[in-house]
N, C-alpha and C. Protein backbone atom coordinates (compact mmCIF):
# COMPACT_ATOMS: atom_id res chain seq x y z
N UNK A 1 0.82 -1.19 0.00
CA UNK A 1 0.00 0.00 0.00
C UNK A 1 0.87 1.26 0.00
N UNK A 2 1.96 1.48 0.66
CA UNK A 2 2.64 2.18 0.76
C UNK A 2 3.71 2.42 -0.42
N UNK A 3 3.65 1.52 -0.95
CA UNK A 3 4.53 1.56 -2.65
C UNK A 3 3.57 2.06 -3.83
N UNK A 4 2.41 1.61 -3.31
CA UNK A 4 1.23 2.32 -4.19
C UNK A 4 1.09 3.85 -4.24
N UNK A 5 1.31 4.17 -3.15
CA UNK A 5 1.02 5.32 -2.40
C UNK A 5 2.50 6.82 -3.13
N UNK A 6 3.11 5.64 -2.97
CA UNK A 6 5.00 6.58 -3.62
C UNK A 6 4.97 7.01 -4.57
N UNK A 7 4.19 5.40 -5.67
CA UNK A 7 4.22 5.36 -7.24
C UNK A 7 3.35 6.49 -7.40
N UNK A 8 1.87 6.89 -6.70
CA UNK A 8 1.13 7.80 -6.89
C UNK A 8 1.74 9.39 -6.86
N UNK A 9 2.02 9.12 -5.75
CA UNK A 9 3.16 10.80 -5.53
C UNK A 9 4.29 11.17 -6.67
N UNK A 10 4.91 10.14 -7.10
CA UNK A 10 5.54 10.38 -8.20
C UNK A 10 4.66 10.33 -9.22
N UNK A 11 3.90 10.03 -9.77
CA UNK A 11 3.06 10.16 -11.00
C UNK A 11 2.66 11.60 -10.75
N UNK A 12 1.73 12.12 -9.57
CA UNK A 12 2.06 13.76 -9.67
C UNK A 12 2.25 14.27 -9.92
N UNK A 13 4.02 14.50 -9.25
CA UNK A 13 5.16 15.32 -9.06
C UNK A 13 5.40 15.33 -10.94
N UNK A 14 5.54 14.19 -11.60
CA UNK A 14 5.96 13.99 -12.62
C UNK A 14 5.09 14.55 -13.71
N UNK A 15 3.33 13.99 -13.39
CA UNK A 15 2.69 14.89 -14.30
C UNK A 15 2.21 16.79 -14.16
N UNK A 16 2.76 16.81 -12.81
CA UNK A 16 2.50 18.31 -12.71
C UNK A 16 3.73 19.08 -13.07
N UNK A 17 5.07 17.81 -13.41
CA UNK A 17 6.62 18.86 -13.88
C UNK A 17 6.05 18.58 -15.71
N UNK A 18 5.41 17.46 -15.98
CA UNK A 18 5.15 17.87 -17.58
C UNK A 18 4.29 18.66 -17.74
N UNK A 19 3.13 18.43 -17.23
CA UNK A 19 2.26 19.82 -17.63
C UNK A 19 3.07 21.10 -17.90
N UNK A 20 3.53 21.38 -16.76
CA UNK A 20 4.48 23.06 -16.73
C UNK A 20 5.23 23.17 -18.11
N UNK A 21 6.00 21.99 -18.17
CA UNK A 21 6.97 21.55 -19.41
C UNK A 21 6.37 21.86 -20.76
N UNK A 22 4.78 21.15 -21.02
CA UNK A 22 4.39 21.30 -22.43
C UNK A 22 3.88 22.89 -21.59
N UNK A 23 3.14 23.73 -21.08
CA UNK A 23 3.06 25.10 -21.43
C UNK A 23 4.19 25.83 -21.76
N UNK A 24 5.28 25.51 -21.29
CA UNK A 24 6.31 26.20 -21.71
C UNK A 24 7.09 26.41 -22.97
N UNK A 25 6.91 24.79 -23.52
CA UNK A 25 7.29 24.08 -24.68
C UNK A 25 6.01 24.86 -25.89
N UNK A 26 4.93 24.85 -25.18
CA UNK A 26 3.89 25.45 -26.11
C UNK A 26 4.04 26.66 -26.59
N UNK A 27 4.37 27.69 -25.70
CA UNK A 27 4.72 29.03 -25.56
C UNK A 27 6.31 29.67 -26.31
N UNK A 28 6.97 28.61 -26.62
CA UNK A 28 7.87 28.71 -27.89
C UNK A 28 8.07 28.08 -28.71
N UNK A 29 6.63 27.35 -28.94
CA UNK A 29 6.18 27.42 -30.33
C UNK A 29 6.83 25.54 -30.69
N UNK A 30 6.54 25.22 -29.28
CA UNK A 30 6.46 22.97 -29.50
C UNK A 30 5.72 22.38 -29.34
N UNK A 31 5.23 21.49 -29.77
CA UNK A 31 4.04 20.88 -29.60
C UNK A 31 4.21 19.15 -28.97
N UNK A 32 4.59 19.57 -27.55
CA UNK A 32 5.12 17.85 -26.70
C UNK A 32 3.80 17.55 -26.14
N UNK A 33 2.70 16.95 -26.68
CA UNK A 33 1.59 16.72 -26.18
C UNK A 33 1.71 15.70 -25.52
N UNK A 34 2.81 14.33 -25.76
CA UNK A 34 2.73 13.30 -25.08
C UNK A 34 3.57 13.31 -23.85
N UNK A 35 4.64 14.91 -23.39
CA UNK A 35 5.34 14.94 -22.64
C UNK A 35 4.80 14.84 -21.21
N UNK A 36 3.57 15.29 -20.92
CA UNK A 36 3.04 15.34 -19.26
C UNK A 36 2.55 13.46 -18.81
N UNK A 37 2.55 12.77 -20.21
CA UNK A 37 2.08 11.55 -19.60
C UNK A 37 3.07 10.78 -19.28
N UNK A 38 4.22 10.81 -20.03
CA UNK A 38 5.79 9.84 -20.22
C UNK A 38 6.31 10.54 -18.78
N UNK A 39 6.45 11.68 -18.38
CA UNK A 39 6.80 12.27 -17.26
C UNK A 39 6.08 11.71 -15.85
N UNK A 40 4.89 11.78 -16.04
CA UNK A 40 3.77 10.75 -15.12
C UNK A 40 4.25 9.59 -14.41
N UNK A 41 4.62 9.12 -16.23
CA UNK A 41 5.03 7.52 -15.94
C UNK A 41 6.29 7.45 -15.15
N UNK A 42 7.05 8.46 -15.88
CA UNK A 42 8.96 8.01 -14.98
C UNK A 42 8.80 8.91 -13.72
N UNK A 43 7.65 9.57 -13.29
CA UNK A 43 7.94 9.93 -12.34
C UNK A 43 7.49 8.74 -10.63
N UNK A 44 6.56 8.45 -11.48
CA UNK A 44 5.80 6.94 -10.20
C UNK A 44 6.80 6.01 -10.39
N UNK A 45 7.94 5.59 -11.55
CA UNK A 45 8.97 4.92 -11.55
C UNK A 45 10.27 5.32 -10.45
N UNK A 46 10.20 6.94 -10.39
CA UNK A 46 11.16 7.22 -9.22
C UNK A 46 11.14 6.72 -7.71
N UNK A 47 10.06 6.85 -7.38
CA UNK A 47 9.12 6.79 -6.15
C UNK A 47 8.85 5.72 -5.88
N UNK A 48 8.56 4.61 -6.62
CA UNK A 48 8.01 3.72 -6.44
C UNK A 48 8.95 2.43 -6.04
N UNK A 49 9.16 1.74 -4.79
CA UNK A 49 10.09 0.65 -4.21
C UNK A 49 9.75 -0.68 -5.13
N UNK A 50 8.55 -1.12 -5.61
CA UNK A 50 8.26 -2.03 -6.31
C UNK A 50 7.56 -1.61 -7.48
N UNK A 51 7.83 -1.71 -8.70
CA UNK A 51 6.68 -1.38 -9.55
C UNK A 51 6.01 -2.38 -10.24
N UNK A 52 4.56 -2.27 -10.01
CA UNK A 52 3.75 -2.88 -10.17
C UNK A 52 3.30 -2.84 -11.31
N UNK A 53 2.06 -4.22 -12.08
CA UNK A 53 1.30 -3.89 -13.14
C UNK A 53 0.17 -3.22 -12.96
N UNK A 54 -0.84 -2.89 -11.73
CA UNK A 54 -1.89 -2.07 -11.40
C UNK A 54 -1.34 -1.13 -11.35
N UNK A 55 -0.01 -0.86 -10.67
CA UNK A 55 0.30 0.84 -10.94
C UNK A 55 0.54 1.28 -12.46
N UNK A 56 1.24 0.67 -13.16
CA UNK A 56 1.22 0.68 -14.32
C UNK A 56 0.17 1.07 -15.16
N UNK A 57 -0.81 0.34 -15.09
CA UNK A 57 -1.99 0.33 -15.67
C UNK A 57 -2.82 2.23 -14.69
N UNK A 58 -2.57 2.13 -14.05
CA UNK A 58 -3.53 3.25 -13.15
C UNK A 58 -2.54 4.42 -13.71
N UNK A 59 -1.24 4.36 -14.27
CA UNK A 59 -0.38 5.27 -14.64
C UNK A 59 -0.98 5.92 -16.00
N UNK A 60 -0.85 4.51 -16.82
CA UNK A 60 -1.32 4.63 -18.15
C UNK A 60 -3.11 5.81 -18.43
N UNK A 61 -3.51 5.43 -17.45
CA UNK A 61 -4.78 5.99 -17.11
C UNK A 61 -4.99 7.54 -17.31
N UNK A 62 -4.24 7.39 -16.24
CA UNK A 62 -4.52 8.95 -15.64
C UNK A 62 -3.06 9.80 -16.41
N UNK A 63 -2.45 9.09 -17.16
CA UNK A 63 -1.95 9.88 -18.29
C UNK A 63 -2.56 10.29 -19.14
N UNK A 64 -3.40 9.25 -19.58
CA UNK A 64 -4.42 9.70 -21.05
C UNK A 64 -5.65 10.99 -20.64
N UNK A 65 -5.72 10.97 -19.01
CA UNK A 65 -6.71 12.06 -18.70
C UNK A 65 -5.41 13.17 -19.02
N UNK A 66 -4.61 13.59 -18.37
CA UNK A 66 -3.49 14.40 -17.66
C UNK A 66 -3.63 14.79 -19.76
N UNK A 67 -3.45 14.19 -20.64
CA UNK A 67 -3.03 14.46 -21.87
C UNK A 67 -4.13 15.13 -22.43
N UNK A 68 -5.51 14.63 -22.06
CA UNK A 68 -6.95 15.43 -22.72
C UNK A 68 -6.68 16.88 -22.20
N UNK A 69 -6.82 16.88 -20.35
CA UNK A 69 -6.85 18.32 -19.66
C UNK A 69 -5.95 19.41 -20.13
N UNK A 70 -4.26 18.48 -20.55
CA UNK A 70 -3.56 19.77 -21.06
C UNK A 70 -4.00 20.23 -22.18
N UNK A 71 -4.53 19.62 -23.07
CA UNK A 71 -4.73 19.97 -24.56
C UNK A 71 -6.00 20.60 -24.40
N UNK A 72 -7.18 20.72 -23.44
CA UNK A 72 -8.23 21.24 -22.92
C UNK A 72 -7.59 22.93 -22.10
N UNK A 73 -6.35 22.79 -21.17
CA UNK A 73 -6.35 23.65 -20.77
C UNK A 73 -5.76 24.94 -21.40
N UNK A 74 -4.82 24.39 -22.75
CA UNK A 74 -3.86 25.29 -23.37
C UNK A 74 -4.59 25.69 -25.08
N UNK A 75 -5.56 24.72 -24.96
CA UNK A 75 -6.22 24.90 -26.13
C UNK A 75 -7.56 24.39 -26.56
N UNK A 76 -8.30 24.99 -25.76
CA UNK A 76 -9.59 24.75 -25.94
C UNK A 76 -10.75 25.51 -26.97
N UNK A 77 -11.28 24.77 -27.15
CA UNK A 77 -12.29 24.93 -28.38
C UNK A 77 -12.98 26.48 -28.37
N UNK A 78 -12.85 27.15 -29.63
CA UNK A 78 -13.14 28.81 -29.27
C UNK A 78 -14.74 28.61 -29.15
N UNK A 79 -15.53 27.55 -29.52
CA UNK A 79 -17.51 27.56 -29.75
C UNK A 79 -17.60 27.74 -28.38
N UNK A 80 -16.92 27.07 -27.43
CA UNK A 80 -17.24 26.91 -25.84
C UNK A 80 -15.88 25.88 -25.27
N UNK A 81 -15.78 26.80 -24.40
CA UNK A 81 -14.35 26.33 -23.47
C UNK A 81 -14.34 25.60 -22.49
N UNK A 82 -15.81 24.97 -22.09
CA UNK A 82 -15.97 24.30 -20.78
C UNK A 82 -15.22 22.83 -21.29
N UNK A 83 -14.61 22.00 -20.09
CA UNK A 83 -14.13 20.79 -20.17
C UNK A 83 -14.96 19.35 -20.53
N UNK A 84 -16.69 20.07 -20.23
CA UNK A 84 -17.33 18.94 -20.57
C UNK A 84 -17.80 18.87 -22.15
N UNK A 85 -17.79 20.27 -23.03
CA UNK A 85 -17.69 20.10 -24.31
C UNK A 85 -16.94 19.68 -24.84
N UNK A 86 -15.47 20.36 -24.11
CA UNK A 86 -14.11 19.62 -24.97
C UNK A 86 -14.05 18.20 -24.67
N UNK A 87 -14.63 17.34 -23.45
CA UNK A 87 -14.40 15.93 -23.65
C UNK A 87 -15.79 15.00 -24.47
N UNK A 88 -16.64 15.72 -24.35
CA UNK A 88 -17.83 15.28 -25.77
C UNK A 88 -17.20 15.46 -26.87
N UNK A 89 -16.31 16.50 -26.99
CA UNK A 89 -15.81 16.67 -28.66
C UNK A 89 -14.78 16.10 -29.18
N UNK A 90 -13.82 15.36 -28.57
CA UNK A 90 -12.35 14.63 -28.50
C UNK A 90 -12.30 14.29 -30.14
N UNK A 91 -13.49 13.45 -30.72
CA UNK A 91 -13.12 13.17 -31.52
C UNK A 91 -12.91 13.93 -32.82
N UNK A 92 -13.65 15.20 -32.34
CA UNK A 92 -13.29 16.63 -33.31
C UNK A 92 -11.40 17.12 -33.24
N UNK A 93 -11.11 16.69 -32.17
CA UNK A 93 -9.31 16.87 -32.27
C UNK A 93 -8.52 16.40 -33.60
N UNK A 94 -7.20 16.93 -33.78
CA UNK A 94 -6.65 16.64 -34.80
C UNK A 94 -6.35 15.55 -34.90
N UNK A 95 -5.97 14.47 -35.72
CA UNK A 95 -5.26 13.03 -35.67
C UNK A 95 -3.99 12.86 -34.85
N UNK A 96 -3.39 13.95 -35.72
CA UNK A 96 -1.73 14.28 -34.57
C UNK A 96 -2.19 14.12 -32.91
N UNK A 97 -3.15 15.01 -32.53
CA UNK A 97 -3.29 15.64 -30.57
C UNK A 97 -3.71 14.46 -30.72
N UNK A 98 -4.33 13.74 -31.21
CA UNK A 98 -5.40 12.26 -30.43
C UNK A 98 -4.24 11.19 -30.44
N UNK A 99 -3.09 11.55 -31.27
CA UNK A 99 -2.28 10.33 -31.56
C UNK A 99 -1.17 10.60 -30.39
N UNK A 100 -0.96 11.98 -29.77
CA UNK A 100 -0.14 12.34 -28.86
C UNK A 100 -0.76 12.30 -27.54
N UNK A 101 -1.84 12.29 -27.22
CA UNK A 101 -2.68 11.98 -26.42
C UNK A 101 -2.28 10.49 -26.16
N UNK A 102 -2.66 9.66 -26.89
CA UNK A 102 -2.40 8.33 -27.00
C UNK A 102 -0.77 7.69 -26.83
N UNK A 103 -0.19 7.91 -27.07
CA UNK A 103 1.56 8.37 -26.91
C UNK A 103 1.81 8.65 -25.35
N UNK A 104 1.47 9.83 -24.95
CA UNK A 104 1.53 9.95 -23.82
C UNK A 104 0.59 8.81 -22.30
N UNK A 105 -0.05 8.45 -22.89
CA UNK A 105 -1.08 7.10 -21.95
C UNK A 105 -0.33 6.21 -22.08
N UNK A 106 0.35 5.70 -23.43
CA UNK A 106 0.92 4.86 -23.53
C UNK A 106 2.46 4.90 -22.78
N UNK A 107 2.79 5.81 -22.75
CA UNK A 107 4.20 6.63 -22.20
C UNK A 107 4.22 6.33 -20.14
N UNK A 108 3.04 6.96 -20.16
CA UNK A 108 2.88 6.78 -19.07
C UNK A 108 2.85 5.27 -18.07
N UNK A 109 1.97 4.19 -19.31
CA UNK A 109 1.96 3.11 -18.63
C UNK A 109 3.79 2.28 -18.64
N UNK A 110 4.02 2.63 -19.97
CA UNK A 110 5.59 2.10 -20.31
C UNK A 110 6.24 2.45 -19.11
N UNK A 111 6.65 3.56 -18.55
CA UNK A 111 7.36 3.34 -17.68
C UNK A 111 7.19 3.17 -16.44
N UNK A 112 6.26 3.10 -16.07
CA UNK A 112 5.45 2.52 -14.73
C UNK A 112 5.12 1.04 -14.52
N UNK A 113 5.32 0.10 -15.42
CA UNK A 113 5.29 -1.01 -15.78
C UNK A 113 6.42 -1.94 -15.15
N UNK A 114 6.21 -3.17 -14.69
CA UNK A 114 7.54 -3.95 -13.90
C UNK A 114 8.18 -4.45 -15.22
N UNK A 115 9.43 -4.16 -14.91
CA UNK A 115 10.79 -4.56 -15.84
C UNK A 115 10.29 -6.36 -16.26
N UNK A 116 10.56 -6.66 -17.11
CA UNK A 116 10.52 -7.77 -17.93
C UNK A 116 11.73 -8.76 -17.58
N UNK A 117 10.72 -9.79 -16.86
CA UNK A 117 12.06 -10.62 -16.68
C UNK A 117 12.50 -10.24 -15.13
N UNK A 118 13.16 -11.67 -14.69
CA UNK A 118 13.56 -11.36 -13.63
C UNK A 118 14.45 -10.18 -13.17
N UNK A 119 14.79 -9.75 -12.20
CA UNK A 119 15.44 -8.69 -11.90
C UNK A 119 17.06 -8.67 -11.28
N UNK A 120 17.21 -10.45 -10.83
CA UNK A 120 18.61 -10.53 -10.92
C UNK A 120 18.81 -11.82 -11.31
N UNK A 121 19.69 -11.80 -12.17
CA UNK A 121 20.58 -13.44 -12.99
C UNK A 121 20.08 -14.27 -12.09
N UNK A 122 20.31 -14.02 -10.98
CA UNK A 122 20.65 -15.79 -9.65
C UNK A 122 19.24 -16.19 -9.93
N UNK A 123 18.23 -15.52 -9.85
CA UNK A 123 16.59 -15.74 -9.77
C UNK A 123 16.56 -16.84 -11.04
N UNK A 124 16.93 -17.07 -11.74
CA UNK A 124 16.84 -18.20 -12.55
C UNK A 124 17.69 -19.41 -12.34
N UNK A 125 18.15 -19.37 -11.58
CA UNK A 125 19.71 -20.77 -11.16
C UNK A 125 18.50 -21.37 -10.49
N UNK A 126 18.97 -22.59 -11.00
CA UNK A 126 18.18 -23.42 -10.74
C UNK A 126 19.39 -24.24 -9.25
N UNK A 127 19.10 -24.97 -8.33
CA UNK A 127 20.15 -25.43 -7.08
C UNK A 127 20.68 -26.77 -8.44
N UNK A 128 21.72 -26.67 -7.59
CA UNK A 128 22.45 -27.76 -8.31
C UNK A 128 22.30 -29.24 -7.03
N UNK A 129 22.39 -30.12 -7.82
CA UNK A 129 22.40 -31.39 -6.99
C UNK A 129 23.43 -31.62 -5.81
């Protein structure tokens, strides 16, 4: 619970240092839409003593929100700016933002995800006779 708890604090810390990152990045003229979710992800990877596949998966998540809100907060629709039009309208977004959107969820779960494979050589030795 308490590794859950780390991975969460770093997903935060991490998606509230990308958010800042793409306004800034936006504001001279870059377009890192998938940066606040990949940040998400390596940030619950810092924090986190074990990483899990539910954290992983809960990473991946709340990246793909963290990726709608920035693209909602830095650029929202001129007909009406509320968040519940812009998430009825998603599929009015460009191919690129929906594909960076998607990038970033995916970003997020990638590195929040348990490493593949055991984690040290010996864990496969089998005892000898």
């Amino acid at each position: 619970m308490i590794n859950a708890g780390l991975g969460l604090a770093g997903a935060a810390t991490g998606g509230l240092l990308g958010y800042l990152a793409f306004g800034w990045l936006a504001a001279q003229g870059f377009y890192a839409l998938a940066l606040p979710g990949v940040l998400l992800g390596l940030g619950a990877t810092v924090l986190a003593k074990r990483r899990s596949m539910p954290l992983a998966v809960a990473c991946g998540i709340l990246a793909l929100g963290l990726g709608v809100f920035t693209e909602w907060k830095h650029f929202p629709f001129a007909k009406d700016d509320s968040l519940t039009y812009f998430a009825t309208h998603l599929p009015d977004l460009r191919p690129l933002t929906l594909i960076l959107i998607g990038l970033g969820g995916f970003g997020g779960f990638w590195f929040a995800r348990p490493a593949a494979g055991p984690r040290h050589p010996a864990a496969n030795d089998h005892p000898t006779p």
